[in-house]
N, C-alpha and C. Protein backbone atom coordinates (compact mmCIF):
# COMPACT_ATOMS: atom_id res chain seq x y z
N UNK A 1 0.84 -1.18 0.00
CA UNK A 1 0.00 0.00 0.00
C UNK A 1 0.89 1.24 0.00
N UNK A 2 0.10 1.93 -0.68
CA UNK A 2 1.10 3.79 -0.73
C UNK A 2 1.24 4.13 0.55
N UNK A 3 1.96 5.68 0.78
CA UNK A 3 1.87 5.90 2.13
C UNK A 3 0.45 7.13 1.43
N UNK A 4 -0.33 6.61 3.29
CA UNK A 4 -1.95 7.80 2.58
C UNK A 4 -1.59 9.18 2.44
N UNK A 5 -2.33 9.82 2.03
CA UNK A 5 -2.62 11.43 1.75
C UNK A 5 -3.08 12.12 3.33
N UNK A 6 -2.49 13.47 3.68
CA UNK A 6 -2.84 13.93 4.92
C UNK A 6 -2.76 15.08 4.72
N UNK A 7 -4.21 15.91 5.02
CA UNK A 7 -4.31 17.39 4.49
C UNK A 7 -4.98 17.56 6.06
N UNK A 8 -4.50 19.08 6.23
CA UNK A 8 -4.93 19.56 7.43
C UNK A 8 -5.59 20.94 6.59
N UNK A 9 -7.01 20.91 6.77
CA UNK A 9 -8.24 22.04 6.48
C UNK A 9 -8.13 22.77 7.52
N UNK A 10 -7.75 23.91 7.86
CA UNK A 10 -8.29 24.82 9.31
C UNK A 10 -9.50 24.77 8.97
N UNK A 11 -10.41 25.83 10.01
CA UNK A 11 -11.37 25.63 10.09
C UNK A 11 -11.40 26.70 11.44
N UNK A 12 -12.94 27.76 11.85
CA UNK A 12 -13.03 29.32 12.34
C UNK A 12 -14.51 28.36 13.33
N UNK A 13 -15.05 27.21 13.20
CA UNK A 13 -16.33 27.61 13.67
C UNK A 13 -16.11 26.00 14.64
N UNK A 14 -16.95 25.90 15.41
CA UNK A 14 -16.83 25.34 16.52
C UNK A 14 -17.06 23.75 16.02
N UNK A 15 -16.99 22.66 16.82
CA UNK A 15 -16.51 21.46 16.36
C UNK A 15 -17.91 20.94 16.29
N UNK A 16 -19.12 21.07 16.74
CA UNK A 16 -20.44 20.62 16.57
C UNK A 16 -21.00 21.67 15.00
N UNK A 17 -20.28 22.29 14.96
CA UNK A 17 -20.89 23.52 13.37
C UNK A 17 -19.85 22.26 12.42
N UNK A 18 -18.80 21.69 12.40
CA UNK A 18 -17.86 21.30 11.59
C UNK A 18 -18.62 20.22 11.24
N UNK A 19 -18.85 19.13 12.23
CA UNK A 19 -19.45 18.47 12.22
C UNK A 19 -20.72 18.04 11.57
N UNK A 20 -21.76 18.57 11.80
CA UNK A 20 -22.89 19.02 10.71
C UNK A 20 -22.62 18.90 9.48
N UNK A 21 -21.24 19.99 8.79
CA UNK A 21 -20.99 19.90 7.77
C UNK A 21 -20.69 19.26 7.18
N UNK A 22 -20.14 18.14 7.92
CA UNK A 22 -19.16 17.08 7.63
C UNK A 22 -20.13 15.97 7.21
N UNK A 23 -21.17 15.71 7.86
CA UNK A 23 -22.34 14.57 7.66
C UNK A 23 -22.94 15.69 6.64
N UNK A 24 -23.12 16.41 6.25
CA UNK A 24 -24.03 16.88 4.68
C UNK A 24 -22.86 16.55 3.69
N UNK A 25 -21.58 16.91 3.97
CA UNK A 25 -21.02 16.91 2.54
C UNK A 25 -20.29 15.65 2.25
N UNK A 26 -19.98 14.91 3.17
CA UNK A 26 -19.34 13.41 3.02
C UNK A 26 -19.64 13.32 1.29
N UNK A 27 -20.59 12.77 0.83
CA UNK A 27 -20.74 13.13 -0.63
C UNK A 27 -20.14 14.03 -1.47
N UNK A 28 -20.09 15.00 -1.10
CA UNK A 28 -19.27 15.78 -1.95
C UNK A 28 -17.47 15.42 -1.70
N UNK A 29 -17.12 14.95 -0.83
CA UNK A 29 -15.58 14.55 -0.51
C UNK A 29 -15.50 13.16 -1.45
N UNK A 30 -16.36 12.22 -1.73
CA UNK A 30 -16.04 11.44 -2.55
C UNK A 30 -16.42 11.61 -3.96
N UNK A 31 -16.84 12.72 -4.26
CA UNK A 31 -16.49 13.65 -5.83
C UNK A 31 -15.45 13.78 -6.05
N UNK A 32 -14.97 13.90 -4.59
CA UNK A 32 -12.68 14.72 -5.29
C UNK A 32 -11.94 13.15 -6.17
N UNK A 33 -12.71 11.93 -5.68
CA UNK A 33 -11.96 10.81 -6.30
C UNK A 33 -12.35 10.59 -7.85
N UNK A 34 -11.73 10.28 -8.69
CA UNK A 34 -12.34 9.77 -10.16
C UNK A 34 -13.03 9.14 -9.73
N UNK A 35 -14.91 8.74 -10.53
CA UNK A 35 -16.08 8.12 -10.36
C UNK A 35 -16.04 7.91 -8.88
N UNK A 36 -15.99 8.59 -7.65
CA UNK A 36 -16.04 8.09 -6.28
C UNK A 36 -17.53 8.47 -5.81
N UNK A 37 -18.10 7.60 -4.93
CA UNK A 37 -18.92 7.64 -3.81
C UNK A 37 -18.68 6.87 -2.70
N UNK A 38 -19.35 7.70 -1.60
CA UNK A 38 -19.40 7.03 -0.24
C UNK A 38 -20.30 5.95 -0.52
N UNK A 39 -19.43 4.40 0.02
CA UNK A 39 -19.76 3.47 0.24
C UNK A 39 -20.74 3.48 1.96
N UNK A 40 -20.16 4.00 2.58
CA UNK A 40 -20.17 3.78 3.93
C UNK A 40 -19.76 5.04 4.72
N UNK A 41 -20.37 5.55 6.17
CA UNK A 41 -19.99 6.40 7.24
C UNK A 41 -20.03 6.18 7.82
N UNK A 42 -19.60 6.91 8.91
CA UNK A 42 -19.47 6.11 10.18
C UNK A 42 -18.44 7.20 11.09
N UNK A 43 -19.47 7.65 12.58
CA UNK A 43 -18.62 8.40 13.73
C UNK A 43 -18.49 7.86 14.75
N UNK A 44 -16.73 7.87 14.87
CA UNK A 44 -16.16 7.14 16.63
C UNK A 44 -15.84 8.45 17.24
N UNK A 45 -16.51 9.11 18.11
CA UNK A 45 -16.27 10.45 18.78
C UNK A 45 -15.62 11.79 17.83
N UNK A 46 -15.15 12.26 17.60
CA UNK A 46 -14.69 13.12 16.88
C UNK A 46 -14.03 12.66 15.51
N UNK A 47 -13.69 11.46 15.00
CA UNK A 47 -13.75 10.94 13.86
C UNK A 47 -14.48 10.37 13.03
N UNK A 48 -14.21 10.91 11.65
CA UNK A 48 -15.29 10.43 10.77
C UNK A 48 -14.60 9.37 9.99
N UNK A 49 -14.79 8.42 10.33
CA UNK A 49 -14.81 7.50 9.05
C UNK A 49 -15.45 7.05 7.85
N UNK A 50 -15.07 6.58 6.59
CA UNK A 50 -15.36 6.60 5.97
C UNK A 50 -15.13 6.27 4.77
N UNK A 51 -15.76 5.02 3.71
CA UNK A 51 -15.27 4.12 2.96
C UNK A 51 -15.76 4.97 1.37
N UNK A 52 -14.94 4.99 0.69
CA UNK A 52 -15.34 5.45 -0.44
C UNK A 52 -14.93 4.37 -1.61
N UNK A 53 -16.01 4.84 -2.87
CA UNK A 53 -15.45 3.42 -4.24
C UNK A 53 -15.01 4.40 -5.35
N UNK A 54 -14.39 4.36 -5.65
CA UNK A 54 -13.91 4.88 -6.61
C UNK A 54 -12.62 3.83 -8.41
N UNK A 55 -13.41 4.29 -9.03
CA UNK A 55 -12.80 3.10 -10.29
C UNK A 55 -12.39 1.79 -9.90
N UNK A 56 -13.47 0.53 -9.03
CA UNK A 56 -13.33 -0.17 -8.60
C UNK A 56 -12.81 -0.50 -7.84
N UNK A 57 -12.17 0.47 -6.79
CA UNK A 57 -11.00 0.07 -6.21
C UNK A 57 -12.18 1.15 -4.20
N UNK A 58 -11.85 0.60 -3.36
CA UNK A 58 -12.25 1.18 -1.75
C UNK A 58 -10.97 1.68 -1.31
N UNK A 59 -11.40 3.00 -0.60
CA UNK A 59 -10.43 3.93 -0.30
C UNK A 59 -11.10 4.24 0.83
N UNK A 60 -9.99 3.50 2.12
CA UNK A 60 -10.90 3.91 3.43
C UNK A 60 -9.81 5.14 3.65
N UNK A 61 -10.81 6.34 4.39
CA UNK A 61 -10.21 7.48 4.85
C UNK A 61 -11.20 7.80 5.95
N UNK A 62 -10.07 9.14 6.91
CA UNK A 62 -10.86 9.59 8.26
C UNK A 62 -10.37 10.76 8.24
N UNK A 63 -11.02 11.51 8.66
CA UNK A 63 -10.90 12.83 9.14
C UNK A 63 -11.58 12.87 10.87
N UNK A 64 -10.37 13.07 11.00
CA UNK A 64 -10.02 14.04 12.61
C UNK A 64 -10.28 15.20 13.10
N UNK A 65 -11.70 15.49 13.67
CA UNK A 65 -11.44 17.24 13.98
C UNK A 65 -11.15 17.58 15.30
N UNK A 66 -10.38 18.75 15.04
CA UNK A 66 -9.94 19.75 15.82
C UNK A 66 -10.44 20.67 16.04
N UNK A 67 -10.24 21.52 17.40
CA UNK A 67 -10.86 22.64 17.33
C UNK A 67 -10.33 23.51 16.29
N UNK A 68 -9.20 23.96 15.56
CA UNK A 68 -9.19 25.02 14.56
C UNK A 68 -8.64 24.08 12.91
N UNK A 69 -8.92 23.08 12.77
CA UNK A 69 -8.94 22.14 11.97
C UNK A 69 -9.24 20.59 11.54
N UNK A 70 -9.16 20.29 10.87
CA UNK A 70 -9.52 18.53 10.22
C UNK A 70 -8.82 18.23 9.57
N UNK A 71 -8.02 17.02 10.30
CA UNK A 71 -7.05 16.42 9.50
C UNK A 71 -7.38 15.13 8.97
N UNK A 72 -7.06 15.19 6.92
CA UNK A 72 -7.86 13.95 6.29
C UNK A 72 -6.73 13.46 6.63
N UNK A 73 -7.07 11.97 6.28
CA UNK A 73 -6.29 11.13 6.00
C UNK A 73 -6.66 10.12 5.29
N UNK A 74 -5.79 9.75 3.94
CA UNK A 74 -6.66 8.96 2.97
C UNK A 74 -6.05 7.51 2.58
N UNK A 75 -6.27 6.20 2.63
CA UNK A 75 -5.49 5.39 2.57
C UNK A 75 -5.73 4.70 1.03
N UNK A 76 -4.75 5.65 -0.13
CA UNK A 76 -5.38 4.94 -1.60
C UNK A 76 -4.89 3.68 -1.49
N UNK A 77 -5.14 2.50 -2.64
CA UNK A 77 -4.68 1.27 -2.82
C UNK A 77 -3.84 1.66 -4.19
N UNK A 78 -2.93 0.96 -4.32
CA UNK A 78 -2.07 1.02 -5.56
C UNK A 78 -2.69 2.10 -6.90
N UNK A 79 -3.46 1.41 -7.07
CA UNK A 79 -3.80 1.85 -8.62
C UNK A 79 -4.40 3.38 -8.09
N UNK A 80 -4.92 3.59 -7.20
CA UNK A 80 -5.30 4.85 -7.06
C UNK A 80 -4.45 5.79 -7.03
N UNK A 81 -3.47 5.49 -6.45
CA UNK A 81 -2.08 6.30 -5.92
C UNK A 81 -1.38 6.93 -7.26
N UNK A 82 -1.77 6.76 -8.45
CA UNK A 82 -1.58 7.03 -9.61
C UNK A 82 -2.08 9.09 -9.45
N UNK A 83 -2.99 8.73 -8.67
CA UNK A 83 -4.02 9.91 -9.02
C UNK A 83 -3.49 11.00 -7.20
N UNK A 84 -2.63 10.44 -6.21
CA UNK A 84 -2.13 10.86 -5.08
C UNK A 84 -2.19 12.49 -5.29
N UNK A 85 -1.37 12.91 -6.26
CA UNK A 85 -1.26 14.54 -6.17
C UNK A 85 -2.51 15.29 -6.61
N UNK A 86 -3.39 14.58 -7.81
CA UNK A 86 -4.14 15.35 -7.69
C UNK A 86 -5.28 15.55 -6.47
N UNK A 87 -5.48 14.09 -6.12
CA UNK A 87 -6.67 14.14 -4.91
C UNK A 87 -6.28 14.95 -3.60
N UNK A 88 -4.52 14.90 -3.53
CA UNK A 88 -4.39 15.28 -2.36
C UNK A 88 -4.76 17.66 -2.66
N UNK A 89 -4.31 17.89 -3.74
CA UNK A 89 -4.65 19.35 -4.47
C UNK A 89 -6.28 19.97 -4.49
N UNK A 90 -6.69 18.63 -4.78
CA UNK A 90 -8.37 19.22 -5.14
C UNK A 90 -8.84 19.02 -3.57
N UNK A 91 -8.32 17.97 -2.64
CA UNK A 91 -8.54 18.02 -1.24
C UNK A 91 -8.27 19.48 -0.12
N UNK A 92 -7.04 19.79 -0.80
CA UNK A 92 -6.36 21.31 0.08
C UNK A 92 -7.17 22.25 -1.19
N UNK A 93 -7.49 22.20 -2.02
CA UNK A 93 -8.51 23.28 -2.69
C UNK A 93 -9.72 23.21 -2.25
N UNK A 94 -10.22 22.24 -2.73
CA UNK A 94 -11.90 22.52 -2.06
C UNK A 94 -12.15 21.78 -0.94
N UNK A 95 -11.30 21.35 -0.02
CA UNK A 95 -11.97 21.03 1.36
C UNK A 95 -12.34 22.25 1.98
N UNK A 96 -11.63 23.23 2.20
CA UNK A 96 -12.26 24.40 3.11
C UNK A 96 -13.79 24.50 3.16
N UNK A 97 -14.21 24.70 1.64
CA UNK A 97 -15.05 24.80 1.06
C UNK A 97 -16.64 24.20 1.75
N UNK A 98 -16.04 22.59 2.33
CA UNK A 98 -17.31 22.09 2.60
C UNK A 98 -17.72 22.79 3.96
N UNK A 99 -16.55 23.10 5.08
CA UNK A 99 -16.64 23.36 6.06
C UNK A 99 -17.27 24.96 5.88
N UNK A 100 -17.53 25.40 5.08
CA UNK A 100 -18.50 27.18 4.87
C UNK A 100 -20.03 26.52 5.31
């Protein structure tokens, strides 16, 4: 396996506002993958887990929040890892984004 992708999003608004956001846009975070959707969600206290499919291949990732950020973390499988720089770019581009 690659080593995963780890983007730290700041983030201005309190960890129950992040949160919220985080369960509406889960969907939109598995847009950043070629053909991706959430397979699966899932919260263990302040982490979100979360299984995504993308070009046949499952990409489990979690995000960690903090009070002034969320740190992803994405675990591609081989063939995905092809695509590492861009997901990790469109991740530090439009993650802020979900958290508005």
């Amino acid at each position: 396996m690659s080593q995963p992708i780890t983007v730290d999003i700041p983030h201005k608004h309190g960890r129950e506002a992040v949160r919220a956001r985080l369960d509406k846009g889960v969907g939109k975070i598995a847009a950043m993958f070629p053909g991706g959707a959430v397979a699966e969600h899932r919260w263990e206290g302040d982490t979100l887990h979360f299984t995504v499919t993308a070009m046949g291949q499952r990409v489990a990732s979690r995000l960690d929040l903090f009070d002034d950020r969320v740190h992803a973390v994405i675990d591609l499988p081989p063939f995905l890892a092809l695509f590492a720089d861009k997901i990790r770019a469109k991740l530090a581009k439009d993650g802020p984004s979900l958290l508005k």
